[in-house]
C-alpha atoms as a PDB file:
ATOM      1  CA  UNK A   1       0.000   0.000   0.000  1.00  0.00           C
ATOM      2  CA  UNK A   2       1.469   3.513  -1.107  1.00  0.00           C
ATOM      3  CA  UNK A   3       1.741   6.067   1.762  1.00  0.00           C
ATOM      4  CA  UNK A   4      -0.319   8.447  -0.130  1.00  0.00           C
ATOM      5  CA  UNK A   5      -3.472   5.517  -0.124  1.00  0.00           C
ATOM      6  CA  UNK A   6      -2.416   4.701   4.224  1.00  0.00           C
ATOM      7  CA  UNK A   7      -3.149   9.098   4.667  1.00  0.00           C
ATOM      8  CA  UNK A   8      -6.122   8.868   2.428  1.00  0.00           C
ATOM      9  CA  UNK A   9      -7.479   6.015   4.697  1.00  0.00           C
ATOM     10  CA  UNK A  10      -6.720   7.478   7.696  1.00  0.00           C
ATOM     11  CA  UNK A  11      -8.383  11.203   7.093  1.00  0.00           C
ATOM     12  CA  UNK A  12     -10.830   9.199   5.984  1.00  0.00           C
ATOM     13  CA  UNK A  13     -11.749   7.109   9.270  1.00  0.00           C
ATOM     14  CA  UNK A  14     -10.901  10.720  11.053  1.00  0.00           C
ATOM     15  CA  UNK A  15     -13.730  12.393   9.341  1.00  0.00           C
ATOM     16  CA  UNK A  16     -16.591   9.583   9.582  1.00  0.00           C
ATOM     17  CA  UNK A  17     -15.754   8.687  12.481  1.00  0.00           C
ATOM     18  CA  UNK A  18     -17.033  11.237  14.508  1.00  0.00           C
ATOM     19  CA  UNK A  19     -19.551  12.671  11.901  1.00  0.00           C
ATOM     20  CA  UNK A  20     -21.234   8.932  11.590  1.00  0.00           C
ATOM     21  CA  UNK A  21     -21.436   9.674  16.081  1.00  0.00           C
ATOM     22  CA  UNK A  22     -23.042  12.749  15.337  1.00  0.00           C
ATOM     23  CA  UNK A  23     -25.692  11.494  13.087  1.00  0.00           C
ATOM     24  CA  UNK A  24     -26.515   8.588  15.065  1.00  0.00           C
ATOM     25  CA  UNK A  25     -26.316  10.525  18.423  1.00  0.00           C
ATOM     26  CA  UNK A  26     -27.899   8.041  21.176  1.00  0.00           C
ATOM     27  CA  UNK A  27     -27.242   4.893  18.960  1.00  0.00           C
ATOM     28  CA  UNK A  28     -23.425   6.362  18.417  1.00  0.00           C
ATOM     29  CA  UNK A  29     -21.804   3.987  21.180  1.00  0.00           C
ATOM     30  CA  UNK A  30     -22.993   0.970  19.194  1.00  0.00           C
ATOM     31  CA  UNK A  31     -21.016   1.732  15.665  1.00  0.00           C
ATOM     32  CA  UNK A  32     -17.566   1.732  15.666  1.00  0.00           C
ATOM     33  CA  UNK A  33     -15.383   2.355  12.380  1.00  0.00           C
ATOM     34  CA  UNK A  34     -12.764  -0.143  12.322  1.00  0.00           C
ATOM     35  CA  UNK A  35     -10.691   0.512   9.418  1.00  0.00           C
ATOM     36  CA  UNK A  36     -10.825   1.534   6.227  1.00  0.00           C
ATOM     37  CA  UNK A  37      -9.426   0.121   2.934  1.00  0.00           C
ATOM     38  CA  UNK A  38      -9.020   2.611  -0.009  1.00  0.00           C
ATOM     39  CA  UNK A  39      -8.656   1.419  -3.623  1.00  0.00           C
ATOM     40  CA  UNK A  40      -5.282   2.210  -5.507  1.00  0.00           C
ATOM     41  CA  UNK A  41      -6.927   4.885  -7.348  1.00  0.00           C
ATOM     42  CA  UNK A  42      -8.411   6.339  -4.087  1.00  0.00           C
ATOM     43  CA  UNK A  43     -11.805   6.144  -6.258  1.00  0.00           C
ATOM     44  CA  UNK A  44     -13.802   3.870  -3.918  1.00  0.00           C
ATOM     45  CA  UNK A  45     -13.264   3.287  -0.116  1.00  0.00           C
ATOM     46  CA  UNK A  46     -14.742   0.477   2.268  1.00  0.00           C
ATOM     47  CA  UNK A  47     -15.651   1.964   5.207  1.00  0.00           C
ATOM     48  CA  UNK A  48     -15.632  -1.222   8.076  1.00  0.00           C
ATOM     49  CA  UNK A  49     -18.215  -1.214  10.708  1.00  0.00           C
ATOM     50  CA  UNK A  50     -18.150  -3.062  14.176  1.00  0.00           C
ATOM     51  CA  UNK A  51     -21.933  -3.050  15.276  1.00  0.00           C
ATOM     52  CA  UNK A  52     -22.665  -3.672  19.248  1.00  0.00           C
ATOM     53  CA  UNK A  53     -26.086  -5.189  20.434  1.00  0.00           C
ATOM     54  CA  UNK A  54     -28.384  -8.086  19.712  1.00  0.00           C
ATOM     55  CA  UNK A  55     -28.892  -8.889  16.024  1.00  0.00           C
ATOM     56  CA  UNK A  56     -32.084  -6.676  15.900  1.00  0.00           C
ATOM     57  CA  UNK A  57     -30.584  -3.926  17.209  1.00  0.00           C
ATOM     58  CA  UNK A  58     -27.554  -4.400  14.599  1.00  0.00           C
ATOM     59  CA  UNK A  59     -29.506  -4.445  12.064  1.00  0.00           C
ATOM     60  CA  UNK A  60     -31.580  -1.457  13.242  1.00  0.00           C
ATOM     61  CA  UNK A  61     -28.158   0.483  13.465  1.00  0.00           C
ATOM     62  CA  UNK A  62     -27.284  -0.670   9.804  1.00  0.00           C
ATOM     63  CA  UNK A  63     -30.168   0.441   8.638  1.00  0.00           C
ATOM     64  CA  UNK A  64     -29.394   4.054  10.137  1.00  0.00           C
ATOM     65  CA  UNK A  65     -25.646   3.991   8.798  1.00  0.00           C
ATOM     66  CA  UNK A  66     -27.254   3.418   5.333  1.00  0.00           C
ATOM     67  CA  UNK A  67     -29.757   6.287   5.481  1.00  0.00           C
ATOM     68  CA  UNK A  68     -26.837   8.748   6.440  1.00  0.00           C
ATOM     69  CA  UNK A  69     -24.199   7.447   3.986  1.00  0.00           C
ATOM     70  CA  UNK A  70     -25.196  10.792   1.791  1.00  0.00           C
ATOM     71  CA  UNK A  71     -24.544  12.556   4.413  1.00  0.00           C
ATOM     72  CA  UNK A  72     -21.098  11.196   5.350  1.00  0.00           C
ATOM     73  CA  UNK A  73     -19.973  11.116   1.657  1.00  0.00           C
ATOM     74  CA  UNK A  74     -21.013  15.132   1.781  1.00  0.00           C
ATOM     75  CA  UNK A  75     -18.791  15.232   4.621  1.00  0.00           C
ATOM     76  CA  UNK A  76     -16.103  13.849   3.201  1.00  0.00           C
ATOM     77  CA  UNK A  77     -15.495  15.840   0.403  1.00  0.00           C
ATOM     78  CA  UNK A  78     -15.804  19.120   1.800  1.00  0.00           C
ATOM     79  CA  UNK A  79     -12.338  17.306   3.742  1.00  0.00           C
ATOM     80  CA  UNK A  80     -10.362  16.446   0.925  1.00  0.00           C
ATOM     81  CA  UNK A  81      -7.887  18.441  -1.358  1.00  0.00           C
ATOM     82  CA  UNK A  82      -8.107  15.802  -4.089  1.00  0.00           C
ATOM     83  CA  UNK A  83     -10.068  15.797  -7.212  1.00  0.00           C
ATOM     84  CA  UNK A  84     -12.463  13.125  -6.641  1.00  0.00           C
ATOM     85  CA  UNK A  85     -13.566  12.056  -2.810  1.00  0.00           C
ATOM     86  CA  UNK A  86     -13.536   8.391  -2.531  1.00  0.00           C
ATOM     87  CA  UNK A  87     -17.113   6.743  -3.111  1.00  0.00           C
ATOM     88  CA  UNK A  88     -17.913   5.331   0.721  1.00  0.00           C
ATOM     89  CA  UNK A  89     -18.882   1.396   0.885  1.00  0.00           C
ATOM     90  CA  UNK A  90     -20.096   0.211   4.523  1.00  0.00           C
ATOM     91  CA  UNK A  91     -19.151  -3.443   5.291  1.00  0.00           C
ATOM     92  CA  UNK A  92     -19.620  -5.231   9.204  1.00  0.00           C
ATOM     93  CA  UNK A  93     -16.609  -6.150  10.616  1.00  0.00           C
ATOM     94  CA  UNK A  94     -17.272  -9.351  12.460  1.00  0.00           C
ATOM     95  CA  UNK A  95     -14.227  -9.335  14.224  1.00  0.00           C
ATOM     96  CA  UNK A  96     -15.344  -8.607  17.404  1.00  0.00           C
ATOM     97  CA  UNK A  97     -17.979 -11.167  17.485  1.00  0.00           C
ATOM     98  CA  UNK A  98     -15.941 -14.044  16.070  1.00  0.00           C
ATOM     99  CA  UNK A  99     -13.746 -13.008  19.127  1.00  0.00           C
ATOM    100  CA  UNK A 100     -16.323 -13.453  21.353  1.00  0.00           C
ATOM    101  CA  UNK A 101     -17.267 -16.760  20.035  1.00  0.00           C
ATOM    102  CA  UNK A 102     -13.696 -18.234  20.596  1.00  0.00           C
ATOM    103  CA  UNK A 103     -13.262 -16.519  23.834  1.00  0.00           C
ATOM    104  CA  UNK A 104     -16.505 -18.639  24.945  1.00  0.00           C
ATOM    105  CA  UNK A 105     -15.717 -21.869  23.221  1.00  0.00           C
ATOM    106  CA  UNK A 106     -12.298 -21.603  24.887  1.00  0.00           C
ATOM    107  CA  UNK A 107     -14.296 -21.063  28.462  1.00  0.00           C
ATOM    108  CA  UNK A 108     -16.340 -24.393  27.587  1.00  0.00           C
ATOM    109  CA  UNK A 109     -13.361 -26.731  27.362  1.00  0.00           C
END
């Protein structure tokens, strides 16, 4: 990965981080941006989410990400000094939970 794609990536996660907290205000503790992964040609970024809560409650919190996504891509650009702001993809980041899986199956032996 260039350097110039690692900064992109990073202003990136600074910016939508705490914008996505804003939008979501009480439900804000439950999303958590991960990481982000920026295409070569800095034309497309995944965005990765970690989602807290019961399954209904992720999914009600992925619904909300979704319905501000214009809002965060508006964000972003007015951030960047490059030509074209990078077109934001959400993705869950299971990590967490797989975590928490092994963790208990671990306990159980």
């Amino acid at each position: 990965m260039s350097q110039r794609v690692a900064k992109i990536e990073s202003l990136i996660q600074a910016v939508v981080a705490p914008r996505l907290a804003e939008l979501l205000e009480r439900d804000s503790a439950g999303v958590t941006v991960t990481r982000v992964d920026a295409s070569p040609d800095l034309r497309n970024a995944t965005v990765w989410l970690g989602l807290l809560g019961s399954e209904a409650e992720q999914d009600r919190l992925w619904s909300r990400v979704e319905a501000v996504r214009g809002e965060l891509q508006a964000a972003l650009a007015g951030h960047m000094a490059i030509k074209y702001a990078p077109r934001l993809q959400f993705k869950r980041d299971s990590g967490g939970e797989d975590a928490a899986r092994m963790e208990r199956l671990l306990r159980e032996l």
